[in-house]
C-alpha atoms as a PDB file:
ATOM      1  CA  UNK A   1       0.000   0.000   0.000  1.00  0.00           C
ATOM      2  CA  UNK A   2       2.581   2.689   1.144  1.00  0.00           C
ATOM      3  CA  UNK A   3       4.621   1.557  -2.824  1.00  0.00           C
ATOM      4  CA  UNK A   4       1.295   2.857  -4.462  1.00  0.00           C
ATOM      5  CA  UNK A   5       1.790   6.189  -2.870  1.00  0.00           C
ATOM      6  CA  UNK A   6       3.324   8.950  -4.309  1.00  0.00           C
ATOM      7  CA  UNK A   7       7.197   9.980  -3.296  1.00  0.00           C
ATOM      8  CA  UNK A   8       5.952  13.086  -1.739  1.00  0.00           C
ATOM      9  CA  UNK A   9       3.551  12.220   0.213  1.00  0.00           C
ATOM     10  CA  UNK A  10       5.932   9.305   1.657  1.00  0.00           C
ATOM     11  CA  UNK A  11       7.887  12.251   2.378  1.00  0.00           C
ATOM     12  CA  UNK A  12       5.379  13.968   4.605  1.00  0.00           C
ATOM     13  CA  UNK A  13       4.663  11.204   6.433  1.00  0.00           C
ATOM     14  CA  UNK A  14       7.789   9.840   7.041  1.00  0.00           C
ATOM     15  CA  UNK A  15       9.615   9.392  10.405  1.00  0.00           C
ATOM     16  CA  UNK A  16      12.432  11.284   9.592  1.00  0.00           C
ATOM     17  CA  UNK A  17      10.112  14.341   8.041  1.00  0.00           C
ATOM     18  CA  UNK A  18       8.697  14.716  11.649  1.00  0.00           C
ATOM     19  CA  UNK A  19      11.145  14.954  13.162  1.00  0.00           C
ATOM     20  CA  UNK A  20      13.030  17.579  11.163  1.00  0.00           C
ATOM     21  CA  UNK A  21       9.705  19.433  12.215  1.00  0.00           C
ATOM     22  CA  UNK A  22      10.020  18.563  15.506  1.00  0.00           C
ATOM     23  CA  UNK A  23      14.188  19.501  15.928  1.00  0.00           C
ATOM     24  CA  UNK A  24      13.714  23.107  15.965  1.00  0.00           C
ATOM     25  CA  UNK A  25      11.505  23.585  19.155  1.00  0.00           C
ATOM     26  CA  UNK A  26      13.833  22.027  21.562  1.00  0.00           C
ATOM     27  CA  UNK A  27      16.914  24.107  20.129  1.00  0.00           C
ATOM     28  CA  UNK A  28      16.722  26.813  22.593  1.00  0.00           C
ATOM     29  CA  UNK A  29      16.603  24.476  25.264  1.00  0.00           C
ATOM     30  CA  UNK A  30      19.395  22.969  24.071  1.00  0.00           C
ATOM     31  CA  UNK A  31      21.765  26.039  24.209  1.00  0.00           C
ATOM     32  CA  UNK A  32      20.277  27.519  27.531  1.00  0.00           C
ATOM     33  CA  UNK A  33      22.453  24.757  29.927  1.00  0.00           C
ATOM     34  CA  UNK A  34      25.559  26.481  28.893  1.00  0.00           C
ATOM     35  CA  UNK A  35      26.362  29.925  30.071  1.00  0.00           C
ATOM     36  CA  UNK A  36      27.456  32.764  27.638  1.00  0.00           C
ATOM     37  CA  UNK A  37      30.619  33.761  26.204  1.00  0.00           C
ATOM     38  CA  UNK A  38      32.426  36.519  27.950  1.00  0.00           C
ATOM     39  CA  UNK A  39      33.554  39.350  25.539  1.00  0.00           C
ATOM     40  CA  UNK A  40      37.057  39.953  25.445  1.00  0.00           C
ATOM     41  CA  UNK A  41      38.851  43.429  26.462  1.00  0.00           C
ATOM     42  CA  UNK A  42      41.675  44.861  25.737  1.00  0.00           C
ATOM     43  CA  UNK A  43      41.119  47.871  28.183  1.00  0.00           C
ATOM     44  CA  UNK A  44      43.947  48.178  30.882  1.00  0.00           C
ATOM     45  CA  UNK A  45      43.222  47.958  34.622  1.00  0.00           C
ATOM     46  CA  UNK A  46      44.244  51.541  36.828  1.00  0.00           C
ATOM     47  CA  UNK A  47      46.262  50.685  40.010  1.00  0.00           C
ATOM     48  CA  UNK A  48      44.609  51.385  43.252  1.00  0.00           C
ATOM     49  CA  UNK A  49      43.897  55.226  44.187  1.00  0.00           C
ATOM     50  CA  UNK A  50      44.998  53.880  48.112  1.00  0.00           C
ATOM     51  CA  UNK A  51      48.775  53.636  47.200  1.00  0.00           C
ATOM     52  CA  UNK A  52      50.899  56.035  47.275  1.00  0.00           C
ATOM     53  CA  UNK A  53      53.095  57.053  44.549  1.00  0.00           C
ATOM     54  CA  UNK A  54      56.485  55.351  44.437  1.00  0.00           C
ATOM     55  CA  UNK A  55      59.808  57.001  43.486  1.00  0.00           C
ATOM     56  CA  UNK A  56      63.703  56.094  42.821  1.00  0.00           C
ATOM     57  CA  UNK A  57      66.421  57.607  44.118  1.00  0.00           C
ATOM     58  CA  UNK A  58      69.971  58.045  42.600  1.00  0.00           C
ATOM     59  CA  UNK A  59      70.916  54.362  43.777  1.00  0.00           C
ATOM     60  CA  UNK A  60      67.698  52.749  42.525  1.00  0.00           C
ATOM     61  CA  UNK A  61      65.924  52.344  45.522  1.00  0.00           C
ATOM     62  CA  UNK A  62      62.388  52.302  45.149  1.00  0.00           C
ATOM     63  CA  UNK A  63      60.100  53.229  48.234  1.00  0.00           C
ATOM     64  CA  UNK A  64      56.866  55.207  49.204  1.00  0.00           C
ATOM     65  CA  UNK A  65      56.936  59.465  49.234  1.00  0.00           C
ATOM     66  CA  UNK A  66      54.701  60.206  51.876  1.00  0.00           C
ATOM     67  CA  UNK A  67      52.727  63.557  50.809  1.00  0.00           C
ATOM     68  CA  UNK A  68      51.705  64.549  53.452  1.00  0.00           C
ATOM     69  CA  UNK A  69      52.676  68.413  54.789  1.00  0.00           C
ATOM     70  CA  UNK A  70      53.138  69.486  58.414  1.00  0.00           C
ATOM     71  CA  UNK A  71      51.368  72.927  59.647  1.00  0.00           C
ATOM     72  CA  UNK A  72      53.209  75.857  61.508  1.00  0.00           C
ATOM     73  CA  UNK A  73      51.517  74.529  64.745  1.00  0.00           C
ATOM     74  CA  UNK A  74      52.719  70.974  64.220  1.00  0.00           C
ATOM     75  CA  UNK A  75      56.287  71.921  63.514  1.00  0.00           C
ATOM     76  CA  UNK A  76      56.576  74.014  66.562  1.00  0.00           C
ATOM     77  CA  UNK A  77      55.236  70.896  68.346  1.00  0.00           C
ATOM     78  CA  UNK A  78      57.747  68.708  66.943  1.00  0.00           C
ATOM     79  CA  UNK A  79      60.194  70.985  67.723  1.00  0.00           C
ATOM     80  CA  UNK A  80      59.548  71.448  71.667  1.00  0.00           C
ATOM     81  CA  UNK A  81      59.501  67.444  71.837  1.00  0.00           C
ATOM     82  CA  UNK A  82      63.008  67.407  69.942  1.00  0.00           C
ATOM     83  CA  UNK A  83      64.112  70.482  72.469  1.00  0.00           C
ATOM     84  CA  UNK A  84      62.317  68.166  75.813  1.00  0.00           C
ATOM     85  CA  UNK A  85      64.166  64.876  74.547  1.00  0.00           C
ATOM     86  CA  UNK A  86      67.843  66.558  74.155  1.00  0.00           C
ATOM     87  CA  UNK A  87      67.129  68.450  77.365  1.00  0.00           C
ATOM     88  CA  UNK A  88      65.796  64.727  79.436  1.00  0.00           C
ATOM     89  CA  UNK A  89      69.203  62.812  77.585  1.00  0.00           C
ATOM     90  CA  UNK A  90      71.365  65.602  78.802  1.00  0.00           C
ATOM     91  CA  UNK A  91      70.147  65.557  82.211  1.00  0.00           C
ATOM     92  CA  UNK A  92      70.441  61.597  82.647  1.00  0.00           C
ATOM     93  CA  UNK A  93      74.017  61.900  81.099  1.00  0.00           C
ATOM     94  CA  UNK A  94      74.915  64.863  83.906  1.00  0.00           C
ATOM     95  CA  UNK A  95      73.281  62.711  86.683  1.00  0.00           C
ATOM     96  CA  UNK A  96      74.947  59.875  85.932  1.00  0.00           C
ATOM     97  CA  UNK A  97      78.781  61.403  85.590  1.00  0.00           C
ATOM     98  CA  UNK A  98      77.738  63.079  89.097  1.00  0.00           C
ATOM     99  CA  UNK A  99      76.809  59.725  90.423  1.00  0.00           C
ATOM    100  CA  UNK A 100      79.910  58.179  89.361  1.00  0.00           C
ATOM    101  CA  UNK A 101      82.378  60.801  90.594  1.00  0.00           C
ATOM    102  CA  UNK A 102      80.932  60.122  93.687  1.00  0.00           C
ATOM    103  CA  UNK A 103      80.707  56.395  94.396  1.00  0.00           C
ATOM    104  CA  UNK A 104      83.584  55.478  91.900  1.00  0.00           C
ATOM    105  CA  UNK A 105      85.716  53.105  94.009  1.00  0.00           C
ATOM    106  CA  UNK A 106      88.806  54.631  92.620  1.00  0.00           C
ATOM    107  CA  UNK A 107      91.006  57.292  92.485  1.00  0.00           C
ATOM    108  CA  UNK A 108      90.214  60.545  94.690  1.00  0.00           C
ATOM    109  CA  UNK A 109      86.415  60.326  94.629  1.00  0.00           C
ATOM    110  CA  UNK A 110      84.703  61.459  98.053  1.00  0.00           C
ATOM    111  CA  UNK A 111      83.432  57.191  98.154  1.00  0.00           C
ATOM    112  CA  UNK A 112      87.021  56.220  98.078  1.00  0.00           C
ATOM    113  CA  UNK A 113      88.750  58.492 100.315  1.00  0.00           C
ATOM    114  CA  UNK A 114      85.756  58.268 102.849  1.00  0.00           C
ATOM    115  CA  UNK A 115      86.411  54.357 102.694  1.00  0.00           C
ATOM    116  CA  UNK A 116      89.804  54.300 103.469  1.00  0.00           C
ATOM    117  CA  UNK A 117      89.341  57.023 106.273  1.00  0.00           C
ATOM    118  CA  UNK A 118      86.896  54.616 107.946  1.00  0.00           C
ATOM    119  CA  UNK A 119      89.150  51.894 107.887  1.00  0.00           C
ATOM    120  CA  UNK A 120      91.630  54.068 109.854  1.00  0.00           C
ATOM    121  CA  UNK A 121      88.693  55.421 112.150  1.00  0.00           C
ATOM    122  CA  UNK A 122      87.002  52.428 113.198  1.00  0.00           C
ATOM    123  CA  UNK A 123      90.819  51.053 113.778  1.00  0.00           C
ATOM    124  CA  UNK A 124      91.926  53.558 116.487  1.00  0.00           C
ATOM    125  CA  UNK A 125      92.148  52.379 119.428  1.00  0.00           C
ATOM    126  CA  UNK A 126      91.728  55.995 121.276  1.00  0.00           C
ATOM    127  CA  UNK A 127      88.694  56.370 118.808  1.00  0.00           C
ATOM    128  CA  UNK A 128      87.122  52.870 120.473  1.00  0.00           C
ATOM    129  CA  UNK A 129      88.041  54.230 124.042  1.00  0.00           C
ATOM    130  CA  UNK A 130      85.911  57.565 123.351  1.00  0.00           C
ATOM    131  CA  UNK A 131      83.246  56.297 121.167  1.00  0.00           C
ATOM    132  CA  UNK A 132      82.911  52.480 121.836  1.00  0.00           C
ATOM    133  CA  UNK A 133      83.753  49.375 119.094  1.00  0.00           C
ATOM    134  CA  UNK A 134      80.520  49.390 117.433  1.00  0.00           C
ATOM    135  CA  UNK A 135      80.400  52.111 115.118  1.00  0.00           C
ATOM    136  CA  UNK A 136      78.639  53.309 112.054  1.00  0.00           C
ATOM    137  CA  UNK A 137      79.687  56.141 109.261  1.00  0.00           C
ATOM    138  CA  UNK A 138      77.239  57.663 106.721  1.00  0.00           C
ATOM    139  CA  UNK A 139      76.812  61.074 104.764  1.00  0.00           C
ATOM    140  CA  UNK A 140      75.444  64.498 105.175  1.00  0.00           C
ATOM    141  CA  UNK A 141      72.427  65.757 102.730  1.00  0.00           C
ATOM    142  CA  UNK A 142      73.958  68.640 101.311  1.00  0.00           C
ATOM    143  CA  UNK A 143      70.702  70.910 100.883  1.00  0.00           C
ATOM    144  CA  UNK A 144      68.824  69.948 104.362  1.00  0.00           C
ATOM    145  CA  UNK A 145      71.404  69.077 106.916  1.00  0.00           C
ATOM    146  CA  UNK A 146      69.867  65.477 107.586  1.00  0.00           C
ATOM    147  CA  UNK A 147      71.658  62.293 108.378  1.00  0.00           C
ATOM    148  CA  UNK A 148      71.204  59.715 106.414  1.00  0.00           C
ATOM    149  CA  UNK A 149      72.865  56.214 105.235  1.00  0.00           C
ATOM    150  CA  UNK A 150      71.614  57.017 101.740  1.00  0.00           C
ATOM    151  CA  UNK A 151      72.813  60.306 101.159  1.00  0.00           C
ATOM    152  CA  UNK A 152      75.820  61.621  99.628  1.00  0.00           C
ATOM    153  CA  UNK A 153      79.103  62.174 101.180  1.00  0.00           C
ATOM    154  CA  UNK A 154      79.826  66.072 101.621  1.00  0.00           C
ATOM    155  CA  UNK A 155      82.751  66.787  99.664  1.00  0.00           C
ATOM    156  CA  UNK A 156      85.326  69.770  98.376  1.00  0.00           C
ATOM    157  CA  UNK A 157      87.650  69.411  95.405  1.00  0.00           C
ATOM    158  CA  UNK A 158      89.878  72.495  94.959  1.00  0.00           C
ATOM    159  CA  UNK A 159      93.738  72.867  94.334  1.00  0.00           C
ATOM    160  CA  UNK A 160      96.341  73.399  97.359  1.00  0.00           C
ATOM    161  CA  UNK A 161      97.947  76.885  97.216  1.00  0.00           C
ATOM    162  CA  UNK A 162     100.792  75.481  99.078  1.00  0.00           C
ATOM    163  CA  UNK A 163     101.575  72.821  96.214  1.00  0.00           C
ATOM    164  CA  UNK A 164      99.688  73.363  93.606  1.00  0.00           C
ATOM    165  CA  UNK A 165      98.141  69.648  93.873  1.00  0.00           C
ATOM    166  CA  UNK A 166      94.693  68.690  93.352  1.00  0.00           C
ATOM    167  CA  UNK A 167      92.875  68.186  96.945  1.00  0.00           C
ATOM    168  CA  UNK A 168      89.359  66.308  98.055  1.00  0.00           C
ATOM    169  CA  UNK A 169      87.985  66.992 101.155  1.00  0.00           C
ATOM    170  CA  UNK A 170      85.576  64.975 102.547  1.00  0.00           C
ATOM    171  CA  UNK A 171      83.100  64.938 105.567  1.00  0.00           C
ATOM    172  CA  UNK A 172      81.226  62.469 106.823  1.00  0.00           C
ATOM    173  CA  UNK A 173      79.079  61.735 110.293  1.00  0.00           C
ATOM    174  CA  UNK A 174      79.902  58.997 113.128  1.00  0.00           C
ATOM    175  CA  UNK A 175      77.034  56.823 115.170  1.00  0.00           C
ATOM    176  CA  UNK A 176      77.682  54.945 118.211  1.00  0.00           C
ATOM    177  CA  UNK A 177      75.343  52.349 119.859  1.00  0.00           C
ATOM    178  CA  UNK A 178      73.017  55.053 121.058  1.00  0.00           C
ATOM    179  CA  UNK A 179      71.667  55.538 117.501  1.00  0.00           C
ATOM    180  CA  UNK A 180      72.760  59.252 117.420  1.00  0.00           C
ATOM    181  CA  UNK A 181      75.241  61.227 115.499  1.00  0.00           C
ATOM    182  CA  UNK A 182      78.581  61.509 117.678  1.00  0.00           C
ATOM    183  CA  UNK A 183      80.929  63.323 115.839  1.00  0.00           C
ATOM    184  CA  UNK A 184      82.290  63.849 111.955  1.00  0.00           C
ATOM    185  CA  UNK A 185      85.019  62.883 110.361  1.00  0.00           C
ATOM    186  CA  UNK A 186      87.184  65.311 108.075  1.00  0.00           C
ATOM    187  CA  UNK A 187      89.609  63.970 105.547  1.00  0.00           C
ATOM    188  CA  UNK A 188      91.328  64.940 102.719  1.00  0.00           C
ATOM    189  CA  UNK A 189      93.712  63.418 100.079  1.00  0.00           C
ATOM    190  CA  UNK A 190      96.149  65.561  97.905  1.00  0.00           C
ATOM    191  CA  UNK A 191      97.413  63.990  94.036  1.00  0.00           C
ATOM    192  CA  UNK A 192     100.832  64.804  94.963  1.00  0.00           C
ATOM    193  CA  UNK A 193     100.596  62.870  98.365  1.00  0.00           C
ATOM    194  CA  UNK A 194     100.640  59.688  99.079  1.00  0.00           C
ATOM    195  CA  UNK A 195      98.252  59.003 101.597  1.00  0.00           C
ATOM    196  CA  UNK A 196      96.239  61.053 103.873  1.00  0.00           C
ATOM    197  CA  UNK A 197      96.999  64.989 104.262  1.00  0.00           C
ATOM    198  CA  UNK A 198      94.880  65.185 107.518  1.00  0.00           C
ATOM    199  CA  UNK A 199      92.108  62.753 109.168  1.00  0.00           C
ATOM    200  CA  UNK A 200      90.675  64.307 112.656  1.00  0.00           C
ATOM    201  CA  UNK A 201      87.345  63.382 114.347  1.00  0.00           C
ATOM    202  CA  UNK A 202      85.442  66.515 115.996  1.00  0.00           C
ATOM    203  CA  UNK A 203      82.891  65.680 118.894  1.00  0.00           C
ATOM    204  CA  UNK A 204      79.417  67.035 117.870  1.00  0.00           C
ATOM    205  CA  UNK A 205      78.663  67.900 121.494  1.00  0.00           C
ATOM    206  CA  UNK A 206      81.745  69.311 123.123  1.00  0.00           C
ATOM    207  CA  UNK A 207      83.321  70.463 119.958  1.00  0.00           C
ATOM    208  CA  UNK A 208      86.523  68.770 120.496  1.00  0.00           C
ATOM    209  CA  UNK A 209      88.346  67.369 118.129  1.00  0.00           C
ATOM    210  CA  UNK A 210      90.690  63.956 118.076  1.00  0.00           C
ATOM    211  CA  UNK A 211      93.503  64.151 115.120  1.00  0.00           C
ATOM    212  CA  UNK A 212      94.688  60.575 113.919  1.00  0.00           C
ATOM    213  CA  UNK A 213      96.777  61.857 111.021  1.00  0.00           C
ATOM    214  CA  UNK A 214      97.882  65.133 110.000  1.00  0.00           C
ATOM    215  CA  UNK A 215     100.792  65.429 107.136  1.00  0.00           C
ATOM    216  CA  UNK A 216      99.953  69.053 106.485  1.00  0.00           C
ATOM    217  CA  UNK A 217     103.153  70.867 108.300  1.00  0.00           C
ATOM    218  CA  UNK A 218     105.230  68.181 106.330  1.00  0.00           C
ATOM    219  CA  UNK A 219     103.655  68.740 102.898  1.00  0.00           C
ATOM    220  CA  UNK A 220     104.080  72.208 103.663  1.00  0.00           C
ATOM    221  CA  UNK A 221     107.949  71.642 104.739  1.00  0.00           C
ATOM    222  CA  UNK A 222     108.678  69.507 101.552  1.00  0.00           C
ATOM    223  CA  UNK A 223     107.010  72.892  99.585  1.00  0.00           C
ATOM    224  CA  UNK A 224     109.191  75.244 101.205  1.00  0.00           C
ATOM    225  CA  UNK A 225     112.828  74.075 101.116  1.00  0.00           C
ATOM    226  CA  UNK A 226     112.603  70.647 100.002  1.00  0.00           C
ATOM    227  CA  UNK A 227     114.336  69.640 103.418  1.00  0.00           C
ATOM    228  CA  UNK A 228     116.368  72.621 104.071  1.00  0.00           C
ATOM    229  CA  UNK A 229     117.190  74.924 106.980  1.00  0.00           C
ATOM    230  CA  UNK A 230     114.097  77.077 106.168  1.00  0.00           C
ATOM    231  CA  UNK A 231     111.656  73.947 105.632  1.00  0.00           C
ATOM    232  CA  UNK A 232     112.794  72.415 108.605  1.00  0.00           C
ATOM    233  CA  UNK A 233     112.760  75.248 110.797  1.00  0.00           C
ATOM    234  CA  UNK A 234     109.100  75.563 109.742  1.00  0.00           C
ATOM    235  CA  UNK A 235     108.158  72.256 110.261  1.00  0.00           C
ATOM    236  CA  UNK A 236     109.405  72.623 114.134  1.00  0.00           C
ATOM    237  CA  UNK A 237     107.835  76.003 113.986  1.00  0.00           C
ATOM    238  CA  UNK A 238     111.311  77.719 115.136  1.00  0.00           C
ATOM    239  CA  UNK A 239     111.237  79.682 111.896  1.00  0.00           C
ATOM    240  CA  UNK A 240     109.866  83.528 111.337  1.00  0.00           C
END
């Protein structure tokens, strides 16, 4: 039956005719599951406005310029914390040197010479006799008169007249078992002398005072006339 027909109408009614029909509605279906092209550029990308603007110097050195421009006000503020900061290093450096010259160990500091003084002090035996064995030494606050283990030594640095030498001169205060000042102690080393020039103890309440070494008629001697006629007749006070 389907020979009898004519070609065309096979055509129409054939399989392959429907579904050429067919094809076209699911096309759009078809091409929606995969996304769309992207459209190519060839515009370039600015760098970020947040960074700031870079710069070489003569070496090559790339880094950041900071643009940013200080007011009067703020430069006269910078300035007084530049001025407070020298000032506060300058003052720590002067403390400290003052500090040092006067507990250095060595040499002809007012910590030294008071040390070896004490040695001699406490040593005495007329010194035990008059103030007992058990003895304490500490300074004199310069600016309020107290007595105090802490505070400095009271101390004179000046140059001798009679021999030109470099002197210290140191006091210092005396406690007994009774808790109370007793006396002070006066001492004083010369650079051209070895040893003490003088090292006497005055009572604070009679006034007396106790000498336990005193080279100052010899120094003065050795000044004069080396030895001589005149320099010894000075030393034994015979001399005019």
């Amino acid at each position: 039956m389907l020979r009898s027909l004519p070609r065309s109408v096979l055509r129409l009614t054939s399989p392959l005719a429907t579904s050429s029909k067919i094809g076209p509605q699911f096309r759009p279906q078809f091409r929606s599951q995969f996304p769309p092209r992207r459209k190519l550029t060839t515009e370039k990308k600015s760098p970020p406005k947040d960074k700031e603007p870079k710069m070489e110097d003569a070496y090559g050195a790339s880094g950041s310029v900071s643009t940013e421009v200080l007011t009067p006000g703020e430069k006269v503020v910078n300035a007084g914390w530049n001025l407070w900061y020298l000032g506060l290093f300058g003052l720590a450096v002067t403390c400290g040197g003052y500090i040092f010259m006067e507990l250095n160990p060595f040499g002809s500091s007012p910590q030294s010479v008071m040390n070896a003084s004490w040695d001699l002090v406490r040593n005495d035996h007329s010194v035990q006799l008059r103030y007992g064995d058990d003895l304490k030494c500490y300074g004199t606050d310069r600016n309020t008169g107290k007595e105090g283990r802490r505070n400095f030594i009271e101390s004179t640095k000046y140059t001798s007249q009679d021999d030109n030498s470099s002197r210290t001169r140191v006091r210092y205060c005396i406690e007994g078992n009774s808790g109370k000042s007793l006396g002070y102690v006066f001492a004083e080393v010369s650079s051209k002398h070895d040893g003490f020039v003088y090292v006497i103890i005055q009572d604070r309440r009679t006034g007396a005072t106790l000498t336990l070494h005193d080279d100052r008629a010899a120094i003065k001697a050795g000044m004069t006339g080396a030895g001589g006629s005149k320099g010894l007749q000075a030393l034994l006070g015979g001399g005019k």
